[in-house]
PDB file of N, CA and C in Angstrom:
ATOM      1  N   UNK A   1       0.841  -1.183   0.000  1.00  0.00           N
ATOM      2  CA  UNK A   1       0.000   0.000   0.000  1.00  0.00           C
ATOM      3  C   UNK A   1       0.883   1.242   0.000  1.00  0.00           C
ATOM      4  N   UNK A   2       0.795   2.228  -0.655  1.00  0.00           N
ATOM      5  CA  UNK A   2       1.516   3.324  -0.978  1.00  0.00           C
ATOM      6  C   UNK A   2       0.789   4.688   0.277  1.00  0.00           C
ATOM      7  N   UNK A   3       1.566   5.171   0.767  1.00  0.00           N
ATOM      8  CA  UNK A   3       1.517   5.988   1.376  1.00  0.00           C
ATOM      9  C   UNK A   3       1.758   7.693   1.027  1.00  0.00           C
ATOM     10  N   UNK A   4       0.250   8.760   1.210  1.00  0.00           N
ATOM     11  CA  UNK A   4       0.996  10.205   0.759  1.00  0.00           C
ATOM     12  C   UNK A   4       1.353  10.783   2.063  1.00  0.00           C
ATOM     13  N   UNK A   5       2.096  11.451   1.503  1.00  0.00           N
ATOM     14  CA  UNK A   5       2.593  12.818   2.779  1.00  0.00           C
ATOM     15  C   UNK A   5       3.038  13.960   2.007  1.00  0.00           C
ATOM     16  N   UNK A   6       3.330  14.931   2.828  1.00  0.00           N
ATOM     17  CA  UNK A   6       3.197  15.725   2.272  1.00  0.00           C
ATOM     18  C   UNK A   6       5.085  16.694   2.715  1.00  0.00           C
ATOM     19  N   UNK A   7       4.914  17.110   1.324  1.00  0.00           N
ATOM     20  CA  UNK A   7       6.557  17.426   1.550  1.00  0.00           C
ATOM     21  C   UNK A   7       6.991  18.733   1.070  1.00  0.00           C
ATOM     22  N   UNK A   8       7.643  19.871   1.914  1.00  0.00           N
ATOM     23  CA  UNK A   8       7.965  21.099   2.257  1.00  0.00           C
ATOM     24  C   UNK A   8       9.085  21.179   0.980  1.00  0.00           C
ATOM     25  N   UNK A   9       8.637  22.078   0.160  1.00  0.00           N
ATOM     26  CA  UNK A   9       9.598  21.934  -0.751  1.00  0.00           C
ATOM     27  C   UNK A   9      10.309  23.696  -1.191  1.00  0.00           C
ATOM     28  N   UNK A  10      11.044  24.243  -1.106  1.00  0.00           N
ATOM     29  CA  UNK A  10      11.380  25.526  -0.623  1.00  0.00           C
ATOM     30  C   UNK A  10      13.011  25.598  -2.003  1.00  0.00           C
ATOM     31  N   UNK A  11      12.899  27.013  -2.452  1.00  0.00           N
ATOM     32  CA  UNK A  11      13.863  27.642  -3.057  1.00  0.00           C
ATOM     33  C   UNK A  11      14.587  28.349  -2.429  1.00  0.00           C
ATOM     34  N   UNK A  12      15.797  29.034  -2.279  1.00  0.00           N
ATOM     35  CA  UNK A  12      16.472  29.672  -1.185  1.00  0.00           C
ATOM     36  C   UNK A  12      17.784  30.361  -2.109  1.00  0.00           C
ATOM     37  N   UNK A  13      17.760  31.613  -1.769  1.00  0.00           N
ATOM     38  CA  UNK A  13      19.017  32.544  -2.189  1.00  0.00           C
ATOM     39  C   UNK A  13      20.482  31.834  -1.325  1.00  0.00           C
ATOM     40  N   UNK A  14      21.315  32.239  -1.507  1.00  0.00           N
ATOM     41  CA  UNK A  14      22.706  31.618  -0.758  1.00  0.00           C
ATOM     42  C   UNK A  14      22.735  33.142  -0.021  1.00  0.00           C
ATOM     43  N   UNK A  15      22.380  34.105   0.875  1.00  0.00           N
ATOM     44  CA  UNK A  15      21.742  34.473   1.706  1.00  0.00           C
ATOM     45  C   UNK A  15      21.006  33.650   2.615  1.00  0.00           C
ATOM     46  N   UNK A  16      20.038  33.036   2.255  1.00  0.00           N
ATOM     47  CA  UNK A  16      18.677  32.637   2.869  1.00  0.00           C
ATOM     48  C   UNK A  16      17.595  32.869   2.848  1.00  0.00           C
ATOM     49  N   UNK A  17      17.576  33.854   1.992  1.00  0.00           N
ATOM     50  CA  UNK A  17      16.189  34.169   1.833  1.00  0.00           C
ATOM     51  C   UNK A  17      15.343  33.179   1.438  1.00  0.00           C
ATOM     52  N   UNK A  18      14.305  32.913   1.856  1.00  0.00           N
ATOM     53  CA  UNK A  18      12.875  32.010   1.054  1.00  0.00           C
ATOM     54  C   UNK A  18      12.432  32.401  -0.230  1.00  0.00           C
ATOM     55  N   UNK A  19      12.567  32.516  -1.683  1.00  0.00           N
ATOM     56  CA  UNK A  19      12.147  32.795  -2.563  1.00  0.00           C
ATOM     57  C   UNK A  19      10.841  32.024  -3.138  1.00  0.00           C
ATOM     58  N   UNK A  20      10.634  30.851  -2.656  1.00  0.00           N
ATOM     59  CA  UNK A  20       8.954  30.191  -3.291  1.00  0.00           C
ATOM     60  C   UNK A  20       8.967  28.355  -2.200  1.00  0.00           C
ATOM     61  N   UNK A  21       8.185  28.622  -1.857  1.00  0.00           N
ATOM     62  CA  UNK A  21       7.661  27.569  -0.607  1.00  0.00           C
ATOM     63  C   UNK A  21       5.862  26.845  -1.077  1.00  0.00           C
ATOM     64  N   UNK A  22       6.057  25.760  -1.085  1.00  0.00           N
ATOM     65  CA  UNK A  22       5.013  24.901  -1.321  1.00  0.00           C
ATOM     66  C   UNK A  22       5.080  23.468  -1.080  1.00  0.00           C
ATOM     67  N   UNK A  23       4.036  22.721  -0.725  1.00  0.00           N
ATOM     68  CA  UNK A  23       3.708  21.758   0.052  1.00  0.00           C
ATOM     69  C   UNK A  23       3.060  21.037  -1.024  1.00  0.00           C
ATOM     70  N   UNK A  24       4.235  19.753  -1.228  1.00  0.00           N
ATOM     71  CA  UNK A  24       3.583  18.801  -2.290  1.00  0.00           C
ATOM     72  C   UNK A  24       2.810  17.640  -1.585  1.00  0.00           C
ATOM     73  N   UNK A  25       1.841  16.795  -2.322  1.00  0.00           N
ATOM     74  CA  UNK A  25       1.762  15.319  -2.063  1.00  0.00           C
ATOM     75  C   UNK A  25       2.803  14.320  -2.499  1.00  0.00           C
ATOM     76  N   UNK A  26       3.248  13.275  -1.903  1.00  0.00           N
ATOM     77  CA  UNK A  26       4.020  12.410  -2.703  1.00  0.00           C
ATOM     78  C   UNK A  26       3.554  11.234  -2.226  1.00  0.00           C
ATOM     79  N   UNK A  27       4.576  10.202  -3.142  1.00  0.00           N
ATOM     80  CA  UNK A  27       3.912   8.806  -2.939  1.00  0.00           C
ATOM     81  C   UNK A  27       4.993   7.872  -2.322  1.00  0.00           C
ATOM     82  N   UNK A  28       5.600   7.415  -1.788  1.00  0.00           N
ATOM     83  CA  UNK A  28       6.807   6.324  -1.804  1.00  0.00           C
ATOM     84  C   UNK A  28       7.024   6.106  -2.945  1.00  0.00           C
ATOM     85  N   UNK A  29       8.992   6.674  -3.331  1.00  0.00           N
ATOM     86  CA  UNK A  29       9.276   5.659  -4.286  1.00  0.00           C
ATOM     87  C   UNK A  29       9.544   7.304  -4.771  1.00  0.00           C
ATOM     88  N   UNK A  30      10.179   7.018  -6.544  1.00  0.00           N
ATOM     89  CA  UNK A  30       9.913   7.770  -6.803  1.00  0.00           C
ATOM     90  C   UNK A  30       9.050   8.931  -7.078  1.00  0.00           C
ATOM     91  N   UNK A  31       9.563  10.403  -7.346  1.00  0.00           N
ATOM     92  CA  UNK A  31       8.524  11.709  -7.421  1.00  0.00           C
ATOM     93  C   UNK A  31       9.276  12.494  -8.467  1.00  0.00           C
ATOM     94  N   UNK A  32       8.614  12.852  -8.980  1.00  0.00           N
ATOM     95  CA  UNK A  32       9.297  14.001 -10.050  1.00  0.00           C
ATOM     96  C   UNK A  32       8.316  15.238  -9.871  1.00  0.00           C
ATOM     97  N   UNK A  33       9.424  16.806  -9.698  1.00  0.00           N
ATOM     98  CA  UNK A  33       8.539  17.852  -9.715  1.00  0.00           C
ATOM     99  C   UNK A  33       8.843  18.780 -10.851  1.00  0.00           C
ATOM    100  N   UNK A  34       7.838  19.309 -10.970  1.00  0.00           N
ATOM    101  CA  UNK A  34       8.113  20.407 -12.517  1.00  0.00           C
ATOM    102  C   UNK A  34       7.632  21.731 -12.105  1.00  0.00           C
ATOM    103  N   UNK A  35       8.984  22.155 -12.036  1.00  0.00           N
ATOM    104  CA  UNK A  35       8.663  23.871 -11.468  1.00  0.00           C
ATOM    105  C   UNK A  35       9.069  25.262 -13.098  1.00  0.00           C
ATOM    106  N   UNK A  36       8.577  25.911 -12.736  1.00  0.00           N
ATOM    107  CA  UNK A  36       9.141  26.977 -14.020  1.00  0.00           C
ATOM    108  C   UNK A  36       9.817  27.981 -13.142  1.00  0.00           C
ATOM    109  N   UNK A  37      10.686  28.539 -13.709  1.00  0.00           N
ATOM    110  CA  UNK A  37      11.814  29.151 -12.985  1.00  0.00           C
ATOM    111  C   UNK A  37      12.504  30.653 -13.684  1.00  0.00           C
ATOM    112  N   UNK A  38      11.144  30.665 -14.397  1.00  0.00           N
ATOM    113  CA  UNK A  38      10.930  32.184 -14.787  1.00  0.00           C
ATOM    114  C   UNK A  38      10.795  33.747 -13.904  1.00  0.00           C
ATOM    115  N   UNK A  39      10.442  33.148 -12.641  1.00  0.00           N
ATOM    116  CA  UNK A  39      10.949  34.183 -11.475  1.00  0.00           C
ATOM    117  C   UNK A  39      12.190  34.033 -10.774  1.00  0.00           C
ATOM    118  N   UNK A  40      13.268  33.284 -11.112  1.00  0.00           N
ATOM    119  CA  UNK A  40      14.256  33.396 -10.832  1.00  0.00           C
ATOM    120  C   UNK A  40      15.950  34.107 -11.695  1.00  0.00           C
ATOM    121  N   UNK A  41      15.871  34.577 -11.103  1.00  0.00           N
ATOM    122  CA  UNK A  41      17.622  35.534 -11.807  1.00  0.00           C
ATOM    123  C   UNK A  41      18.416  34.255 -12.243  1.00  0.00           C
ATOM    124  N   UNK A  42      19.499  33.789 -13.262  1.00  0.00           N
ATOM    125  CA  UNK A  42      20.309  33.456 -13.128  1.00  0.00           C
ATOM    126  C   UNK A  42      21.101  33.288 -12.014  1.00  0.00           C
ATOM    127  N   UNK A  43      21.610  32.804 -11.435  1.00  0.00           N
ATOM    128  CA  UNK A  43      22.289  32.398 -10.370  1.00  0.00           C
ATOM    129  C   UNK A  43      22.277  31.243  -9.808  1.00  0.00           C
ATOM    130  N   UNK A  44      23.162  30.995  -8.675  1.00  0.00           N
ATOM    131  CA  UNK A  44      22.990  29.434  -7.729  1.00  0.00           C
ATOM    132  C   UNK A  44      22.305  29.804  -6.690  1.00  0.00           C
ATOM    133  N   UNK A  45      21.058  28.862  -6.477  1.00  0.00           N
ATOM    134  CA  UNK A  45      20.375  29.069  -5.148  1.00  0.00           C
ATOM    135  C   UNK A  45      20.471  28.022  -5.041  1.00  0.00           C
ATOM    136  N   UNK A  46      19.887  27.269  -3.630  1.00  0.00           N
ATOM    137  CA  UNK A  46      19.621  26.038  -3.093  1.00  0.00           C
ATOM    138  C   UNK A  46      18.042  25.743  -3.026  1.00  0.00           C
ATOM    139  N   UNK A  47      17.952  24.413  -3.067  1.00  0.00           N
ATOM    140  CA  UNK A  47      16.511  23.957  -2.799  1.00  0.00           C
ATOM    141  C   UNK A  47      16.177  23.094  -1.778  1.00  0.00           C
ATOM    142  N   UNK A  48      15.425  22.978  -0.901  1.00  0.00           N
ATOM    143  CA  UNK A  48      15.258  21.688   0.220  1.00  0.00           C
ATOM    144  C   UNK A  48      13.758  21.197   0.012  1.00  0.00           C
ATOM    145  N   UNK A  49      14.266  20.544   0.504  1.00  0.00           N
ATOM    146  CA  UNK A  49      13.104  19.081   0.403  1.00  0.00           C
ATOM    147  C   UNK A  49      12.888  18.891   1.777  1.00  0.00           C
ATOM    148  N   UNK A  50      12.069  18.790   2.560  1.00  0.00           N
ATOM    149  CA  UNK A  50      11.572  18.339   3.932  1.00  0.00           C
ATOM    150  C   UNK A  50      10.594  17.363   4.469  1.00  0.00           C
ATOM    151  N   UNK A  51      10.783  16.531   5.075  1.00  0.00           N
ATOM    152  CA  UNK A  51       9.633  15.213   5.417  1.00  0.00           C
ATOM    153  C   UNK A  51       9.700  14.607   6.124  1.00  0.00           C
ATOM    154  N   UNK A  52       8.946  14.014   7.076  1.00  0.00           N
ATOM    155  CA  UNK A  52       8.853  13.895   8.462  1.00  0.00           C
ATOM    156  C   UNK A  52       9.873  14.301   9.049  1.00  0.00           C
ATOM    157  N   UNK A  53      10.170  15.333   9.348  1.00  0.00           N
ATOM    158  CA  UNK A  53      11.466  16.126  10.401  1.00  0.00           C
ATOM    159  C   UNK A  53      12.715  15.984   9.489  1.00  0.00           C
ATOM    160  N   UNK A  54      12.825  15.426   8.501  1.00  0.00           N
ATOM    161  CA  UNK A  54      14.032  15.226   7.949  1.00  0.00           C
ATOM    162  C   UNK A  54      14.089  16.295   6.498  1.00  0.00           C
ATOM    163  N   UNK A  55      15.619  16.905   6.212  1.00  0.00           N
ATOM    164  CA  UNK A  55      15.574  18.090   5.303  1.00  0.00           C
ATOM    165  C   UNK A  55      16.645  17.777   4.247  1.00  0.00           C
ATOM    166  N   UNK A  56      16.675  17.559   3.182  1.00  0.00           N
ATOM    167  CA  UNK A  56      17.497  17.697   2.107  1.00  0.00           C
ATOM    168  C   UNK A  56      17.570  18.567   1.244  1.00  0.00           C
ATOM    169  N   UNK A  57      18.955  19.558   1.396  1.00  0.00           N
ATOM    170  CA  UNK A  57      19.245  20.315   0.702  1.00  0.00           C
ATOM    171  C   UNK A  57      20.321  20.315  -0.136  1.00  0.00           C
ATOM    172  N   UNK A  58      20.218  20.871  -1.440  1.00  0.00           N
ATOM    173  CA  UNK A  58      20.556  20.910  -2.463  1.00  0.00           C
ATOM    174  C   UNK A  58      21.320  22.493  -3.564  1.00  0.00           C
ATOM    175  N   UNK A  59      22.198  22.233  -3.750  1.00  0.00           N
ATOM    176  CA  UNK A  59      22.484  23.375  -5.184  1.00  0.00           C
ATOM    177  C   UNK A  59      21.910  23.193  -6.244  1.00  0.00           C
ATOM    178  N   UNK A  60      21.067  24.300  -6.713  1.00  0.00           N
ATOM    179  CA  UNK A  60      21.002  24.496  -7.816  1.00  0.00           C
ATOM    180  C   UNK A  60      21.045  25.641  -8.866  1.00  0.00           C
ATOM    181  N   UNK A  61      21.853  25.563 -10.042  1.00  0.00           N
ATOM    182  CA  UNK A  61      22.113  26.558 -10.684  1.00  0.00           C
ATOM    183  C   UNK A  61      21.408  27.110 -12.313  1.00  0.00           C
ATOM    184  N   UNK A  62      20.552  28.482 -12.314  1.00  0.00           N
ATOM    185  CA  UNK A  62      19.814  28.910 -13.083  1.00  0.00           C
ATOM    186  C   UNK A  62      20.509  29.319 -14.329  1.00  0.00           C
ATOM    187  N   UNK A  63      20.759  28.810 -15.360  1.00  0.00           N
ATOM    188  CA  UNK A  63      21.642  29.521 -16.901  1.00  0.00           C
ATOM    189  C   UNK A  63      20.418  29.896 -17.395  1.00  0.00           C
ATOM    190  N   UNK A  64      20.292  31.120 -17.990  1.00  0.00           N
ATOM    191  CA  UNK A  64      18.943  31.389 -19.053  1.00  0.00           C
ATOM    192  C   UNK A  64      19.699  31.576 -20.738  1.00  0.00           C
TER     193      UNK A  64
END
């Protein structure tokens, strides 16, 4: 049986700032998300992932 929850998914300046925060469903197992990134500048920000108390964060870098 597959289980949802729900998972804190957040963009972040290398500052810290919060730039876009939203709360997905997911399923066990794999997830794929599709964001557009047309409000973001070129640059490296980070992204985290959050779920049950646990946080994975990540680099990622914008080329237009």
């Amino acid at each position: 049986m597959l289980s949802k929850s729900g998972v804190i998914f957040k963009i972040i300046t290398i500052k810290g700032q919060v730039l876009y925060q939203d709360v997905w469903q997911a399923n066990n197992g794999e997830n794929k998300i599709q964001l557009t990134t047309d409000f973001l500048a070129n640059g490296i920000y980070y992204y985290s992932l959050e779920y049950q108390g646990r946080t994975i964060v990540k680099k990622m870098t914008i080329q237009k």
